[in-house]
N, C-alpha and C. Protein backbone atom coordinates (compact mmCIF):
# COMPACT_ATOMS: atom_id res chain seq x y z
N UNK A 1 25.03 -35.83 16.48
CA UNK A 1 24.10 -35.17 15.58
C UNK A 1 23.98 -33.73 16.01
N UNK A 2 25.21 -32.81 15.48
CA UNK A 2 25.04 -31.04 15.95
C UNK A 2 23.89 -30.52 15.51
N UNK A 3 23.47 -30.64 14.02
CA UNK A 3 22.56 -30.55 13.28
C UNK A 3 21.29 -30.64 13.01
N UNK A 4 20.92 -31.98 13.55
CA UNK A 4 19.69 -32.65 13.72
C UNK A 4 18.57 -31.88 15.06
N UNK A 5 17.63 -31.44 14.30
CA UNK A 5 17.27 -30.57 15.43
C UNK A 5 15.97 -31.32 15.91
N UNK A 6 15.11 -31.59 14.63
CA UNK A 6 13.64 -32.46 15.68
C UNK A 6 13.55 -33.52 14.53
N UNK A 7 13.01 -34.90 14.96
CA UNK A 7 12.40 -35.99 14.78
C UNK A 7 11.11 -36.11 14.89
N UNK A 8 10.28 -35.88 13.61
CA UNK A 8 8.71 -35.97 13.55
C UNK A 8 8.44 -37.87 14.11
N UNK A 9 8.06 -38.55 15.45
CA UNK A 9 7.94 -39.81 15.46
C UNK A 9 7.47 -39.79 16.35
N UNK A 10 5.99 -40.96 16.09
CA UNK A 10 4.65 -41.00 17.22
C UNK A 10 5.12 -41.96 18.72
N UNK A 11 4.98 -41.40 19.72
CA UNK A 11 5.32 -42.37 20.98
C UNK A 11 4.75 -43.76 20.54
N UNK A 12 3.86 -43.68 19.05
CA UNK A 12 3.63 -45.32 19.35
C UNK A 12 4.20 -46.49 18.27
N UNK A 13 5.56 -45.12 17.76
CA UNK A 13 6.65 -45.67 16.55
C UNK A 13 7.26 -47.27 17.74
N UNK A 14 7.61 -48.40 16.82
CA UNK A 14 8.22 -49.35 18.14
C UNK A 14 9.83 -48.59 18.41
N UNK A 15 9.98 -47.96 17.63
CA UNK A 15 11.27 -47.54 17.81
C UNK A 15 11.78 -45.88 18.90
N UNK A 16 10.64 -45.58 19.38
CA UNK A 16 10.50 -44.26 19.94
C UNK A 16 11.17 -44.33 21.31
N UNK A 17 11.11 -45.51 22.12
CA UNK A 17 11.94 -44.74 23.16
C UNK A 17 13.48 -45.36 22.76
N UNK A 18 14.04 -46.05 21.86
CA UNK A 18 15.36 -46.16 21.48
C UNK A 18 16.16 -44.92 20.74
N UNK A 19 15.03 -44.05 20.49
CA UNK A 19 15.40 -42.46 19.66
C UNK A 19 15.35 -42.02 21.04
N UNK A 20 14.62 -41.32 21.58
CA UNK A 20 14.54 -41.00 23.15
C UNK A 20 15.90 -40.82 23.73
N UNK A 21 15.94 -42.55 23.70
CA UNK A 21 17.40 -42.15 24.85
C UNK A 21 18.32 -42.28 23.91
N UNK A 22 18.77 -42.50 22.93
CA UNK A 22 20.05 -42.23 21.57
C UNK A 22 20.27 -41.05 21.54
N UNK A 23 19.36 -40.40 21.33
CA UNK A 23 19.56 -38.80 21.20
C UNK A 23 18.07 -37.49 22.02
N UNK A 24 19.09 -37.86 23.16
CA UNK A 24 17.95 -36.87 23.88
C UNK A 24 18.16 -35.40 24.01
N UNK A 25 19.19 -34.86 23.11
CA UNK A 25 19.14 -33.63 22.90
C UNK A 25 18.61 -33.01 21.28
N UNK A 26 17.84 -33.95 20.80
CA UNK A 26 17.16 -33.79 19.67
C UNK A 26 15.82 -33.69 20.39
N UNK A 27 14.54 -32.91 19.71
CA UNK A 27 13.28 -32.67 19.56
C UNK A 27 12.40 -33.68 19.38
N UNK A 28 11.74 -34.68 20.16
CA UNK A 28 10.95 -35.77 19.31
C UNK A 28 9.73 -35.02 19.07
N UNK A 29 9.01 -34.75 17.92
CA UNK A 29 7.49 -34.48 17.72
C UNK A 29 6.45 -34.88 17.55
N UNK A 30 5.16 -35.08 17.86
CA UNK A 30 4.44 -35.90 17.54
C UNK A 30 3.57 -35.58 15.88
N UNK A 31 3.68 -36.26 15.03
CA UNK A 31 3.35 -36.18 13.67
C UNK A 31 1.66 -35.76 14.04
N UNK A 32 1.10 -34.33 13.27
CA UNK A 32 0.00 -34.30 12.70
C UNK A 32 -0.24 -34.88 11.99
N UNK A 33 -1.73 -35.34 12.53
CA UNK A 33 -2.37 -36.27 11.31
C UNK A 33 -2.97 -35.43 10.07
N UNK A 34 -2.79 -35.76 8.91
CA UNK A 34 -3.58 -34.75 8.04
C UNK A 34 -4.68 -35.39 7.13
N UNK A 35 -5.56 -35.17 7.68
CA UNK A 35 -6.82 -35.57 6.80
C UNK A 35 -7.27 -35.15 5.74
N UNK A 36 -6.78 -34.22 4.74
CA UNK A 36 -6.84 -33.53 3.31
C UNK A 36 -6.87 -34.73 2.93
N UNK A 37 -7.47 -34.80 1.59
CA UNK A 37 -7.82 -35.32 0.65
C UNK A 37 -6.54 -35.24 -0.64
N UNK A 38 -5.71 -34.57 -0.22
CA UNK A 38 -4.82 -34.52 -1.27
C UNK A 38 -3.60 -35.24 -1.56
N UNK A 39 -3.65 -36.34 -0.73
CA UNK A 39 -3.03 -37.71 -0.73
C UNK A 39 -1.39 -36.88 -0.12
N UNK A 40 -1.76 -35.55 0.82
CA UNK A 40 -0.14 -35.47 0.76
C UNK A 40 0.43 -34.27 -0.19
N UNK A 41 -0.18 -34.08 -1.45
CA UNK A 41 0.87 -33.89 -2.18
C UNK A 41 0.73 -32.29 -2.04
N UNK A 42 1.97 -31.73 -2.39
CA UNK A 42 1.73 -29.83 -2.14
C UNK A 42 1.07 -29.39 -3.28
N UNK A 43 0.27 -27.68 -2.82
CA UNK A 43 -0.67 -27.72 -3.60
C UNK A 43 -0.67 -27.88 -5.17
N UNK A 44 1.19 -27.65 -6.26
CA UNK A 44 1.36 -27.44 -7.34
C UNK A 44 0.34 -28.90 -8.24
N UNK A 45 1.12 -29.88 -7.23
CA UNK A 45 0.70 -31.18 -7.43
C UNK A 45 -0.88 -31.73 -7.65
N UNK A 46 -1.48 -31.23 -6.13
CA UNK A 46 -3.06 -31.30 -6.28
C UNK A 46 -3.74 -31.14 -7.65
N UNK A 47 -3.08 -29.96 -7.90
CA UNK A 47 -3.68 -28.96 -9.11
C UNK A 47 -3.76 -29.95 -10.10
N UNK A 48 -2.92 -30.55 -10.21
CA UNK A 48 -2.36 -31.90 -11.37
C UNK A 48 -3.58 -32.56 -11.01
N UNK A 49 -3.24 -33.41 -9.77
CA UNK A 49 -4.05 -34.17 -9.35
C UNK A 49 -5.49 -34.58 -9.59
N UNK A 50 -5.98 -33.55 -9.29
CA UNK A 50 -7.41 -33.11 -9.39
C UNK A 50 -7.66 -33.38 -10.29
N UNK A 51 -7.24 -33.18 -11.82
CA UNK A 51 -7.53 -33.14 -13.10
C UNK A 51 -7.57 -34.50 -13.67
N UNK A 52 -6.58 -35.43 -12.70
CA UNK A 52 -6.43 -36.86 -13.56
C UNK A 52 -7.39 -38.34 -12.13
N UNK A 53 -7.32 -39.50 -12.57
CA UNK A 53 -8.13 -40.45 -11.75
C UNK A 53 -7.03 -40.78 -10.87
N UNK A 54 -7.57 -40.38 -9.34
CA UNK A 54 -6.32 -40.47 -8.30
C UNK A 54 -6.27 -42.23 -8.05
N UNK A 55 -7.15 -42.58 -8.72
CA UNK A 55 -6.99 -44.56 -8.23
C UNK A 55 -5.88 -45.43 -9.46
N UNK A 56 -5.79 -44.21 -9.97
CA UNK A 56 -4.53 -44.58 -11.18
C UNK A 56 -3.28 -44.22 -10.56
N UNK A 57 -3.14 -43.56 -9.78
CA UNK A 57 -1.40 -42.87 -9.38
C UNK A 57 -0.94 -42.49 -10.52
N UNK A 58 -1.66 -41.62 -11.60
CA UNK A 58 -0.83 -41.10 -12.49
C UNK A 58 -0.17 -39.89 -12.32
N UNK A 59 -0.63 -38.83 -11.11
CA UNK A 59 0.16 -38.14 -10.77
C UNK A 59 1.47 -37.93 -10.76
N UNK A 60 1.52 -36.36 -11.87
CA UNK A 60 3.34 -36.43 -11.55
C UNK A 60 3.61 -35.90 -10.41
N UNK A 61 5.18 -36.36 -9.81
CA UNK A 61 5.11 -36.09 -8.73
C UNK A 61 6.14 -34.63 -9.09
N UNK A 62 6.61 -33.70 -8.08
CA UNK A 62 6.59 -32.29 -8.83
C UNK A 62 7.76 -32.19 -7.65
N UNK A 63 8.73 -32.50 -7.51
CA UNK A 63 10.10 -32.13 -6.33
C UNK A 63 10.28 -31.52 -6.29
N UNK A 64 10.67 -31.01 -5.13
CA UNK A 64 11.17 -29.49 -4.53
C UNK A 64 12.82 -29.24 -4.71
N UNK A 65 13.20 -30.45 -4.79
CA UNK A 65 14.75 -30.31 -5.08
C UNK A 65 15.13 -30.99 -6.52
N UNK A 66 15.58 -30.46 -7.29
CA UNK A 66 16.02 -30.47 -8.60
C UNK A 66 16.90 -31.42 -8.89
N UNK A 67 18.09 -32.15 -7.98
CA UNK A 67 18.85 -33.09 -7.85
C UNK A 67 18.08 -33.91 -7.59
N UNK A 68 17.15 -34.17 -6.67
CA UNK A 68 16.37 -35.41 -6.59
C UNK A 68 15.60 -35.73 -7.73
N UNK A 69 15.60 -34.71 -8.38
CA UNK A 69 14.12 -34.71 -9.47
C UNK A 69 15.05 -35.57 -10.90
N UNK A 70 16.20 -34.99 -10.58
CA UNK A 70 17.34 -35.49 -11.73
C UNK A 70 17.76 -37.33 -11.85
N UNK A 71 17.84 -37.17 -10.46
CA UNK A 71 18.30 -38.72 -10.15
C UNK A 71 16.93 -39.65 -10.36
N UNK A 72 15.81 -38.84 -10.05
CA UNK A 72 14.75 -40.17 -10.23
C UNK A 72 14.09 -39.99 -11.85
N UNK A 73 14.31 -39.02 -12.51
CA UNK A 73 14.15 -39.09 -13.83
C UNK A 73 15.53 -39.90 -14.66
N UNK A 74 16.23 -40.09 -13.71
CA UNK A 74 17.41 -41.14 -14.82
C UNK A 74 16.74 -42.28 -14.11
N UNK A 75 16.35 -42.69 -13.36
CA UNK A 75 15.70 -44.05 -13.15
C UNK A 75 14.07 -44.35 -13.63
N UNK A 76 13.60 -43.62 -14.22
CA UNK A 76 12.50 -43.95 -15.04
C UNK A 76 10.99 -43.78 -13.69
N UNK A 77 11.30 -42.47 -12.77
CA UNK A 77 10.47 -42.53 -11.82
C UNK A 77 9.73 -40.82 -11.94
N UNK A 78 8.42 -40.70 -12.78
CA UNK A 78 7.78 -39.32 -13.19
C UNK A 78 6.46 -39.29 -12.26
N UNK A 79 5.98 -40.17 -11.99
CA UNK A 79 4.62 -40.63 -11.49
C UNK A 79 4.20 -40.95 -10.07
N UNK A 80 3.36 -40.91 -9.01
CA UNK A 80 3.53 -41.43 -8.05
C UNK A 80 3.19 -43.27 -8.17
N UNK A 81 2.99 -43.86 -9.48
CA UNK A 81 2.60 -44.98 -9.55
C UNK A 81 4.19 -45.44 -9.93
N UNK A 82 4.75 -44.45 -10.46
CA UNK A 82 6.38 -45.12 -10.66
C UNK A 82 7.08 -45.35 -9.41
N UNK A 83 6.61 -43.99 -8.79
CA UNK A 83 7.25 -44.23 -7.30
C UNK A 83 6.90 -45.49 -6.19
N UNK A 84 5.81 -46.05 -6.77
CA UNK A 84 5.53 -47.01 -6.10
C UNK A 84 5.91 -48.56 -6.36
N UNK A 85 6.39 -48.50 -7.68
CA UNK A 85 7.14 -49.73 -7.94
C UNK A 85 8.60 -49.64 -7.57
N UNK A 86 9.15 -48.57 -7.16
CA UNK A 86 10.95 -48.49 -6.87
C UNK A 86 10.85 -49.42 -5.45
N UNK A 87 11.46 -50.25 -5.13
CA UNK A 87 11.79 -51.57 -3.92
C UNK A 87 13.27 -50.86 -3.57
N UNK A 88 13.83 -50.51 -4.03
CA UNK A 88 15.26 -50.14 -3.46
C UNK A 88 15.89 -48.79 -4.21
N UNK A 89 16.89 -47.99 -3.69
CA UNK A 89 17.49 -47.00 -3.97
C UNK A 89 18.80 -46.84 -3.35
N UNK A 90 19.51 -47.89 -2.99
CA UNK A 90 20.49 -48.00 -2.18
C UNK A 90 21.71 -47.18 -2.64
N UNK A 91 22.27 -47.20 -4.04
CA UNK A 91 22.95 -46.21 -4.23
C UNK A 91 23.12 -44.80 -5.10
N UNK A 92 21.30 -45.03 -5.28
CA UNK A 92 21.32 -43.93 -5.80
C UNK A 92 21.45 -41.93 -5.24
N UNK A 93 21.66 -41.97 -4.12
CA UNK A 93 21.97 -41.07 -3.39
C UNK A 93 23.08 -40.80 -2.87
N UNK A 94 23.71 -41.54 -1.90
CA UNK A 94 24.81 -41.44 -1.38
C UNK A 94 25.96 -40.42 -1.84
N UNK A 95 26.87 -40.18 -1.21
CA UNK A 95 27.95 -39.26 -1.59
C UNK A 95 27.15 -38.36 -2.62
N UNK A 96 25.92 -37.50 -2.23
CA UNK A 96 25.72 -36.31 -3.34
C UNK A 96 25.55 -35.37 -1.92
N UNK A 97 26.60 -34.46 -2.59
CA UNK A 97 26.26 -33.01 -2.28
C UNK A 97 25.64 -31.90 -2.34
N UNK A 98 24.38 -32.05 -3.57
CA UNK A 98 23.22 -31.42 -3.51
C UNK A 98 22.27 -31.62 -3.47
N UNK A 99 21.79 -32.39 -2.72
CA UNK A 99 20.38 -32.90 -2.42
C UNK A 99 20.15 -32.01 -1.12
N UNK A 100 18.71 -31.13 -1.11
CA UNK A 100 18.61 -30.72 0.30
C UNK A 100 17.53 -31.08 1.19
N UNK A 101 16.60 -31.46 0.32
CA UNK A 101 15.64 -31.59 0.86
C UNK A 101 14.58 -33.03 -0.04
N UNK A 102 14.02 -34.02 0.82
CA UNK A 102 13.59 -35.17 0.11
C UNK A 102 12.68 -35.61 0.67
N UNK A 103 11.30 -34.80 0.56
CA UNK A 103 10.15 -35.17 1.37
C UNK A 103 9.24 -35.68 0.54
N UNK A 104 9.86 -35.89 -0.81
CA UNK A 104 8.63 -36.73 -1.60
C UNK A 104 8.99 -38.13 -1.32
N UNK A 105 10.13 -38.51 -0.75
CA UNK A 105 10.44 -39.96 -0.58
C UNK A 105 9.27 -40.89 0.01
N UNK A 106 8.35 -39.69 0.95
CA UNK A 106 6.90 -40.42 1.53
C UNK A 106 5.98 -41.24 0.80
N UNK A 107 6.09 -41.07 -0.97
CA UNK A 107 5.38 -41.23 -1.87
C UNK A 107 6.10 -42.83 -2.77
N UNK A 108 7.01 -43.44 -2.32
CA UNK A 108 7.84 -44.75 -2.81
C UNK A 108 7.35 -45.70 -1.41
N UNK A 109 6.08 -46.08 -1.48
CA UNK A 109 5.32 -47.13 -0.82
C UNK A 109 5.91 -48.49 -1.04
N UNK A 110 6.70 -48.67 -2.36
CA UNK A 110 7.17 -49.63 -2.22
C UNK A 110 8.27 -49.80 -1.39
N UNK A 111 9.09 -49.73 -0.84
CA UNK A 111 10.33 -49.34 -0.03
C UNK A 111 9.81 -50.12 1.17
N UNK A 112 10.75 -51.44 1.74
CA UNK A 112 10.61 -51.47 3.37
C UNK A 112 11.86 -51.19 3.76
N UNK A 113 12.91 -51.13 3.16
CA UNK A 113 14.15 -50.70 3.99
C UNK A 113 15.15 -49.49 3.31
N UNK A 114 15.50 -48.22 4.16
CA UNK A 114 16.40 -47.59 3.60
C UNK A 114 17.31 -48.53 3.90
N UNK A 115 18.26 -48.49 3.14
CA UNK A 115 19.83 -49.69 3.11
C UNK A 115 20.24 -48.54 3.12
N UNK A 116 21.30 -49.61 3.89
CA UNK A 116 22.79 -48.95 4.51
C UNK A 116 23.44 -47.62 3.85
N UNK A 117 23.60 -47.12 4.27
CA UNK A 117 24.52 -45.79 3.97
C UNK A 117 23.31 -45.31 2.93
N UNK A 118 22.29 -45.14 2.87
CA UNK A 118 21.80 -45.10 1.58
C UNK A 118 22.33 -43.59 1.48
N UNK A 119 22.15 -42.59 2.31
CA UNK A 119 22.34 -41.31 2.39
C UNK A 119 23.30 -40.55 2.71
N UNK A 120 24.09 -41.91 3.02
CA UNK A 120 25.59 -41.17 3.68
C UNK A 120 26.45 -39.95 3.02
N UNK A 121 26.82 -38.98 3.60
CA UNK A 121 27.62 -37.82 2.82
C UNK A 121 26.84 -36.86 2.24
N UNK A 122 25.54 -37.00 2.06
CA UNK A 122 24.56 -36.08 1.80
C UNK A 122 24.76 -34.59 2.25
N UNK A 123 26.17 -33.86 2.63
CA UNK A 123 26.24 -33.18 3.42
C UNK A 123 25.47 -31.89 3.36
N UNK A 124 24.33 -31.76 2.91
CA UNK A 124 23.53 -30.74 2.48
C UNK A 124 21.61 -30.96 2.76
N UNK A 125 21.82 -32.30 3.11
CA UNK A 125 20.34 -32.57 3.68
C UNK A 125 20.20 -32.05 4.66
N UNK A 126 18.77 -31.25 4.03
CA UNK A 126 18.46 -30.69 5.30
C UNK A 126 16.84 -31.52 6.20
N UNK A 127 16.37 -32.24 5.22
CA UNK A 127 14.87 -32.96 5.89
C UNK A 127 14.91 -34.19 4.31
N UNK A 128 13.88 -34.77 5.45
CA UNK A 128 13.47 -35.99 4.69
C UNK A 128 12.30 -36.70 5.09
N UNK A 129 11.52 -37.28 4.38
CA UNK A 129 10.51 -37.73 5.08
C UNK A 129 10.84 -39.17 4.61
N UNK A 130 10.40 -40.28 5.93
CA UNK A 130 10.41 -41.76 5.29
C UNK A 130 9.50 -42.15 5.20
N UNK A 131 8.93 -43.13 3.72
CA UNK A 131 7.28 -43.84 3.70
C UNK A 131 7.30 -44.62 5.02
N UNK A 132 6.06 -44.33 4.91
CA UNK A 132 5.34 -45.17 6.02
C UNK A 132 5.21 -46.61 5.58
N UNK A 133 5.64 -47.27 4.81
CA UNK A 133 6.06 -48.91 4.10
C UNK A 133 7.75 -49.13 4.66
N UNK A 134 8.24 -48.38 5.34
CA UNK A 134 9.12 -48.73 5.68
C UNK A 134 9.51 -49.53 7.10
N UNK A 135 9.50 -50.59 7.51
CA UNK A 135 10.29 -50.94 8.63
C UNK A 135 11.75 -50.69 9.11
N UNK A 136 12.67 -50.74 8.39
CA UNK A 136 13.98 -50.47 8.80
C UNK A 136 14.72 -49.18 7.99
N UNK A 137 15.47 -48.85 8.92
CA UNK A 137 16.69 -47.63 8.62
C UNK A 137 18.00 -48.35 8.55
N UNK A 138 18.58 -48.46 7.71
CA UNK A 138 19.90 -49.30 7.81
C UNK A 138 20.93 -48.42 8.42
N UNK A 139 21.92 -49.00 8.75
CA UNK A 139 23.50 -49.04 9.12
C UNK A 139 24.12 -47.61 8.35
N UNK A 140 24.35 -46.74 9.42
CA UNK A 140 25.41 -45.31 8.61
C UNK A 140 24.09 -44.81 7.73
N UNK A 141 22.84 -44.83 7.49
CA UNK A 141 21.96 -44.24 6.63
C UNK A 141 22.20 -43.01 6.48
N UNK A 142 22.14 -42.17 7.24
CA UNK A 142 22.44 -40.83 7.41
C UNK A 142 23.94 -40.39 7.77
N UNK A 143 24.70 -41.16 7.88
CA UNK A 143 26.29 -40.38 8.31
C UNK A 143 26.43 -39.25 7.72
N UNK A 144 27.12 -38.49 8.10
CA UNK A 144 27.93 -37.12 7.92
C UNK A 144 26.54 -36.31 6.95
N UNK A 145 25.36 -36.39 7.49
CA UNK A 145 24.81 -35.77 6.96
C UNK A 145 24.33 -34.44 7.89
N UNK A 146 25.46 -33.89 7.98
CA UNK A 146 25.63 -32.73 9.23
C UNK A 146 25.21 -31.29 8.54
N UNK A 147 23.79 -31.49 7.69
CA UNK A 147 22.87 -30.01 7.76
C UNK A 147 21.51 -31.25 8.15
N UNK A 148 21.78 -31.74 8.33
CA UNK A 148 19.92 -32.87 8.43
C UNK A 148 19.56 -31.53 10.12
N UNK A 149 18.32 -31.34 9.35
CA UNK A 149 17.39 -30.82 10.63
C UNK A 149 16.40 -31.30 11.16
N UNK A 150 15.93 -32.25 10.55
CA UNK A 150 13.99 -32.75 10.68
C UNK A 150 14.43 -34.16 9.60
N UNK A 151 13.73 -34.86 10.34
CA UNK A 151 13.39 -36.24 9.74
C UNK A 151 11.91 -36.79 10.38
N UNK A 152 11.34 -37.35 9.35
CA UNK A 152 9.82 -37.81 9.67
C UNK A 152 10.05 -38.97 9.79
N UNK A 153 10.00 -39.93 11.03
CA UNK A 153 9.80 -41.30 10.94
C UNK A 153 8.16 -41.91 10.97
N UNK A 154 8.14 -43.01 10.27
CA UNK A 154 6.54 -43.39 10.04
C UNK A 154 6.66 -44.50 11.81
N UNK A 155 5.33 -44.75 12.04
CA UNK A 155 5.10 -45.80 13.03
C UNK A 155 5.28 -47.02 12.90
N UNK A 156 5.66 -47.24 11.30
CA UNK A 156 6.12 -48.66 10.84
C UNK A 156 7.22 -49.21 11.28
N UNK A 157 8.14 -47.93 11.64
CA UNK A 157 9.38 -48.33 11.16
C UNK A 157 10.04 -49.54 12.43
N UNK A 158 10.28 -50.16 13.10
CA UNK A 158 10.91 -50.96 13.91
C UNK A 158 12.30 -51.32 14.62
N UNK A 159 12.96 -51.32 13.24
CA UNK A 159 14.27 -51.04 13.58
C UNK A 159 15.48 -49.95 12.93
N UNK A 160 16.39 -49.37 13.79
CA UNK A 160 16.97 -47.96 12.79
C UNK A 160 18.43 -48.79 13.94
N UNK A 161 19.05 -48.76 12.76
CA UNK A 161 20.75 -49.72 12.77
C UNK A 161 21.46 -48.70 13.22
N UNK A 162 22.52 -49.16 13.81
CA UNK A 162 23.95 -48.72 14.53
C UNK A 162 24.25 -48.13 13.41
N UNK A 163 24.70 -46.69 14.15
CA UNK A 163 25.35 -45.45 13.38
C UNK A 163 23.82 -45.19 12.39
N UNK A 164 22.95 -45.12 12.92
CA UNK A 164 22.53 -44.74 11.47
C UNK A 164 22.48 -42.75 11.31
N UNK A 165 22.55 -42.29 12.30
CA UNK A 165 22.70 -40.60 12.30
C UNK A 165 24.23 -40.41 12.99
N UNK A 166 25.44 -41.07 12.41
CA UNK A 166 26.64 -41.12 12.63
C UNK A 166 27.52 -40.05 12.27
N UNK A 167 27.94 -39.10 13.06
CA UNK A 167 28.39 -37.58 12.45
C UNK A 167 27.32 -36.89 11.54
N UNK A 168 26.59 -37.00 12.07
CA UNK A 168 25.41 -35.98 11.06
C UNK A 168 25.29 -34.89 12.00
């Protein structure tokens, strides 16, 4: 991992000292907690937010990257309540070359496992955040994703599979 520069993940992730010693020339950080009221979302979003009933998740969600925004509008995902019914995304990413950045992924609560390769070839990721509904990182998840700089792991997560930051 030339690339990979810090890992947002709490010493009390179960998976923290297996990152530790995997890659101890990466950054581990300890995640700020953020107590805003704004469920997270950046401020364009709030603005939305504010205006509609946050116990609905009708919030649209508002991506920073335009390829991501593309791929989850062909899957019928505008809302953070849409985002919360998606259970899998296994190949909807993979082998894309313009995705750079995917920190709304925090907001697909439904999700317990990135699957395998989900991200592989991404060669342009540069961060990502994973929901905190996630337990596992599958197998090659990240391969050759050699601009990844920052990844947020949640305290959920438990297990992260062989190769999963494999030539990244």
């Amino acid at each position: 991992c030339r690339s990979l520069q810090t890992i947002n993940i709490s010493k009390n992730c179960p998976v923290y000292d297996q990152i530790r010693k995997a890659y101890s020339n990466i950054q581990l950080i300890e995640p700020k907690v953020n107590e805003s009221s704004s469920l997270g979302l950046n401020s364009k979003v709030k603005k939305k937010f504010d205006k509609v009933d946050a116990v609905d998740n009708v919030s649209p969600i508002q991506f920073e990257d335009p390829e991501v925004e593309r791929i989850f509008h062909e899957h019928g995902v505008y809302t953070v309540d849409d985002a919360d019914r998606v259970t899998s995304i296994k190949h909807w990413f993979s082998n894309n070359s313009y995705i750079k950045t995917f920190d709304e992924l925090k907001y697909f609560t439904g999700l317990k496992t990135i699957e395998d390769m989900a991200f592989s070839f991404c060669n342009v990721l540069q961060s990502i955040t994973i929901p905190n509904s996630v337990t596992r990182i599958g197998d090659r998840c990240f391969e050759v994703c050699d601009s990844l700089k920052s990844i947020n792991i949640p305290d959920g997560v438990t297990s992260i599979e062989y190769g999963t930051f494999y030539r990244c």
